[in-house]
N, C-alpha and C. Protein backbone atom coordinates (compact mmCIF):
# COMPACT_ATOMS: atom_id res chain seq x y z
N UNK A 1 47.40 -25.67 20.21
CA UNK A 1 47.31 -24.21 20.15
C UNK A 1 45.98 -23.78 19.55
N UNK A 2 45.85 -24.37 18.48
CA UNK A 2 44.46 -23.98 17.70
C UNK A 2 43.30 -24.76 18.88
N UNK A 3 43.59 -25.00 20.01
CA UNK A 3 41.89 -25.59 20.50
C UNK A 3 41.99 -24.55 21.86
N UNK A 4 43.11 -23.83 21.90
CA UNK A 4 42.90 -22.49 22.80
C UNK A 4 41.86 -21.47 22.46
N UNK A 5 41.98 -21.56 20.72
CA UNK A 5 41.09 -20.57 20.02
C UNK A 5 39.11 -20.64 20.10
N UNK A 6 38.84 -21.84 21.34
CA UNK A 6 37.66 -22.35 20.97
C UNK A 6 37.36 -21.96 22.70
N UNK A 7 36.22 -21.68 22.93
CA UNK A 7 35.74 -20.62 24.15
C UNK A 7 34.17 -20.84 24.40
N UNK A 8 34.17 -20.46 25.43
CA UNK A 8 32.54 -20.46 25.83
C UNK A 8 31.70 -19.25 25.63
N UNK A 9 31.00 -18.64 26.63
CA UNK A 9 30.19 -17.88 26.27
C UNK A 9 30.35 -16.64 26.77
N UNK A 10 31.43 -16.46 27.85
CA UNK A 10 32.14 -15.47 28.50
C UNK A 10 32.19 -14.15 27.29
N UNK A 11 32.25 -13.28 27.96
CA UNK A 11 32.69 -12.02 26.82
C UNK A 11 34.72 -12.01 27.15
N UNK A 12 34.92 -11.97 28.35
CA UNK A 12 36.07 -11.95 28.42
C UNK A 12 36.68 -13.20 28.09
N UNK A 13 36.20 -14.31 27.96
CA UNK A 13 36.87 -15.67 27.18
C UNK A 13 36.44 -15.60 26.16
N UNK A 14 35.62 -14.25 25.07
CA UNK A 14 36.03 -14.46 23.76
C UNK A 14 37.21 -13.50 23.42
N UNK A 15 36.83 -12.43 24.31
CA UNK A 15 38.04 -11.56 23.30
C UNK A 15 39.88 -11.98 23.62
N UNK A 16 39.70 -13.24 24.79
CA UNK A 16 41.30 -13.57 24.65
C UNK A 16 41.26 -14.78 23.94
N UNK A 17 40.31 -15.25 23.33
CA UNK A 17 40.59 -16.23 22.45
C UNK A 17 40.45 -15.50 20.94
N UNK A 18 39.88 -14.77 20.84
CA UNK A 18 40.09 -13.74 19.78
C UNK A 18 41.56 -13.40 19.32
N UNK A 19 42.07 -12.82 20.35
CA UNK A 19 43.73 -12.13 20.75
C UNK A 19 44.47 -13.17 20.27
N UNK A 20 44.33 -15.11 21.14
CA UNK A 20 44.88 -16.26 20.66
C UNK A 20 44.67 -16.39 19.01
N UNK A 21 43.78 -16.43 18.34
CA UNK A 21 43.34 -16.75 16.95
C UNK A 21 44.04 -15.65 16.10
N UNK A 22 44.43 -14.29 16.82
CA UNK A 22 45.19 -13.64 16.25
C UNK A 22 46.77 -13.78 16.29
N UNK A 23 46.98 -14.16 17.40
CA UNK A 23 48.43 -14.44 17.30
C UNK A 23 49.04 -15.54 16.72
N UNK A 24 48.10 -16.92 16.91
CA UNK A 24 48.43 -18.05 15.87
C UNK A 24 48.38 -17.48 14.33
N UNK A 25 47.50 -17.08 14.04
CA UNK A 25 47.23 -16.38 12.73
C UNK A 25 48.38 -15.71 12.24
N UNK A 26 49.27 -14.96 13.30
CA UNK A 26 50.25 -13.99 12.94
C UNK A 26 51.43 -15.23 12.66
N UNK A 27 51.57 -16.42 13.42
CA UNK A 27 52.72 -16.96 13.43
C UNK A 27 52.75 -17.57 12.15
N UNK A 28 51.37 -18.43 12.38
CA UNK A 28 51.13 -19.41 10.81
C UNK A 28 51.54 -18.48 9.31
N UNK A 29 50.78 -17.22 9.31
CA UNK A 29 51.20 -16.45 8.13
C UNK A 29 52.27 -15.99 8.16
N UNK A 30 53.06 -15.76 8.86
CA UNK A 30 54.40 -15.52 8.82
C UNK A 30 55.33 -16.22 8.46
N UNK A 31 55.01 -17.72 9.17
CA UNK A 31 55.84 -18.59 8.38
C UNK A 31 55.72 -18.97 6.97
N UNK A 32 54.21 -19.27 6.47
CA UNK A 32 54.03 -18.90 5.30
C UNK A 32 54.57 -17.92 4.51
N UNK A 33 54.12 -16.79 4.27
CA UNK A 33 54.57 -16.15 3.52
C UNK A 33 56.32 -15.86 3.16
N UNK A 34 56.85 -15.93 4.62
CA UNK A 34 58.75 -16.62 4.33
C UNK A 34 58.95 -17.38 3.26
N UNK A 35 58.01 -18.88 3.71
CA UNK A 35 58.54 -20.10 2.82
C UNK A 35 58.05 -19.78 1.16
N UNK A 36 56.86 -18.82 0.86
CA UNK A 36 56.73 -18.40 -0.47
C UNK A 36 57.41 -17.24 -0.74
N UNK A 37 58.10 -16.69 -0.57
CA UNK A 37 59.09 -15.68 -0.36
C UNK A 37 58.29 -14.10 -0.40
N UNK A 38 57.38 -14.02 0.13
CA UNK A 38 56.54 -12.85 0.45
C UNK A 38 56.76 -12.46 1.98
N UNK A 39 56.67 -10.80 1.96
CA UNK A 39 56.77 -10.19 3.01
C UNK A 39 55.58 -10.27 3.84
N UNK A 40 55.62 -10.55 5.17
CA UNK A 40 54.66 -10.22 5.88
C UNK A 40 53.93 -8.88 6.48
N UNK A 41 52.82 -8.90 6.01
CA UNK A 41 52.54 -6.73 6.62
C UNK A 41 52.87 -6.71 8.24
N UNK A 42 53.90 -6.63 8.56
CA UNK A 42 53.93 -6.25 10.11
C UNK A 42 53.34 -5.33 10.15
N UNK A 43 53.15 -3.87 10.01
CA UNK A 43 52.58 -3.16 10.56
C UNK A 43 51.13 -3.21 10.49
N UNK A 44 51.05 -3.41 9.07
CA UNK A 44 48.95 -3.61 8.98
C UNK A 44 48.85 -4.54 10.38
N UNK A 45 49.38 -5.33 10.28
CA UNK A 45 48.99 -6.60 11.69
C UNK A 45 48.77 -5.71 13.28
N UNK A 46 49.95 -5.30 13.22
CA UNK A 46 50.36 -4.26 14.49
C UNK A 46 49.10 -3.07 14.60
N UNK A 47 48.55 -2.58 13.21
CA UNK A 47 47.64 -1.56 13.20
C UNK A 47 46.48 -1.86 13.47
N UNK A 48 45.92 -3.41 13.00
CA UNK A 48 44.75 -4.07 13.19
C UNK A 48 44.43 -4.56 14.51
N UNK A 49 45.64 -5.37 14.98
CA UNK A 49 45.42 -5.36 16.57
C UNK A 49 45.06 -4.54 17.45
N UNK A 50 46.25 -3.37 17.54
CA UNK A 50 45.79 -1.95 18.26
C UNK A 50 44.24 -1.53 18.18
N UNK A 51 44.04 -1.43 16.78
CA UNK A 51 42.34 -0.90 16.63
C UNK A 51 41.37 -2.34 17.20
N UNK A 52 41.96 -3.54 17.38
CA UNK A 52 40.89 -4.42 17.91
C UNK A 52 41.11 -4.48 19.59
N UNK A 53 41.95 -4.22 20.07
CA UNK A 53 42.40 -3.41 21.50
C UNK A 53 41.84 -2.57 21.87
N UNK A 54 41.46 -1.24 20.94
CA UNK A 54 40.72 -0.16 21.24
C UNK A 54 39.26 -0.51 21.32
N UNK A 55 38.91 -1.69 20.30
CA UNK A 55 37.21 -1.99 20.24
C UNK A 55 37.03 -2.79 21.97
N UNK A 56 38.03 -3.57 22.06
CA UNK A 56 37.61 -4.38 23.48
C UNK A 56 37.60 -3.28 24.55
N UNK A 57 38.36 -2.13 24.73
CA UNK A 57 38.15 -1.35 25.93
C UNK A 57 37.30 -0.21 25.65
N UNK A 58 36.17 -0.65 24.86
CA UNK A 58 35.23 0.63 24.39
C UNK A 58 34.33 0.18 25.57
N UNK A 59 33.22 0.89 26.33
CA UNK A 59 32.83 -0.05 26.98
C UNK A 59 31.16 -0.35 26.26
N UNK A 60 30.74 -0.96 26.60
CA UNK A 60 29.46 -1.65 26.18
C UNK A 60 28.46 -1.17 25.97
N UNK A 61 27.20 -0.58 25.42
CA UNK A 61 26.07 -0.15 25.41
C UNK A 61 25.56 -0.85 27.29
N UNK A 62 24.83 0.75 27.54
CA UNK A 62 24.50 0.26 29.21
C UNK A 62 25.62 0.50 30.17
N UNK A 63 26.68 0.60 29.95
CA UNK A 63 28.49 0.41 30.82
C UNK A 63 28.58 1.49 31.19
N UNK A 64 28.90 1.65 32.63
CA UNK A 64 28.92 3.08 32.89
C UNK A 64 30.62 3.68 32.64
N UNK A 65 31.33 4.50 31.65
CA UNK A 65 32.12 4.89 31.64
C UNK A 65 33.19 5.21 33.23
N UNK A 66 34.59 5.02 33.40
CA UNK A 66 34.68 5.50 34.91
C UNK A 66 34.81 7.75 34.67
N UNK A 67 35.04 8.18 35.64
CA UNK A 67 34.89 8.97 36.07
C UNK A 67 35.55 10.12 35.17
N UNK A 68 35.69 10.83 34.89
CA UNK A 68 36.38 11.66 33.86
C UNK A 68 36.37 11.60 32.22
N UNK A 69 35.70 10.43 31.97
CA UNK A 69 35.82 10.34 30.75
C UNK A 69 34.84 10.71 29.88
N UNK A 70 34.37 11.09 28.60
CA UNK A 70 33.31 11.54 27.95
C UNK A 70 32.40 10.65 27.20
């Protein structure tokens, strides 16, 4: 699982190995923090993703926006 997290030079094969490094991340600390009897921040997690979702569909310096948008 952790050698999914390792990518070439693609922009779109980093940000889904990004997404991967986040979701292992979510599982590993989750189980962690159980076995030390700490809560896991679901939502910070849930909030951080979303906003790193929003950074990947920003589009790029140079990118032409599609049609309607500002």
């Amino acid at each position: 699982e952790l050698e999914r997290t390792y990518v070439g030079a693609g922009i779109e094969e980093n940000w889904e190995a990004l997404f991967r490094t986040i979701a292992l991340f979510r599982r590993v600390a989750s189980d962690v923090a159980r076995h030390l009897g700490y809560t896991y921040p679901h939502e910070l997690d849930r909030r951080v993703t979303t906003y790193t979702e929003q950074i990947r569909s920003t589009p790029r310096a140079g990118e032409r926006q599609p049609e309607g948008h500002a």
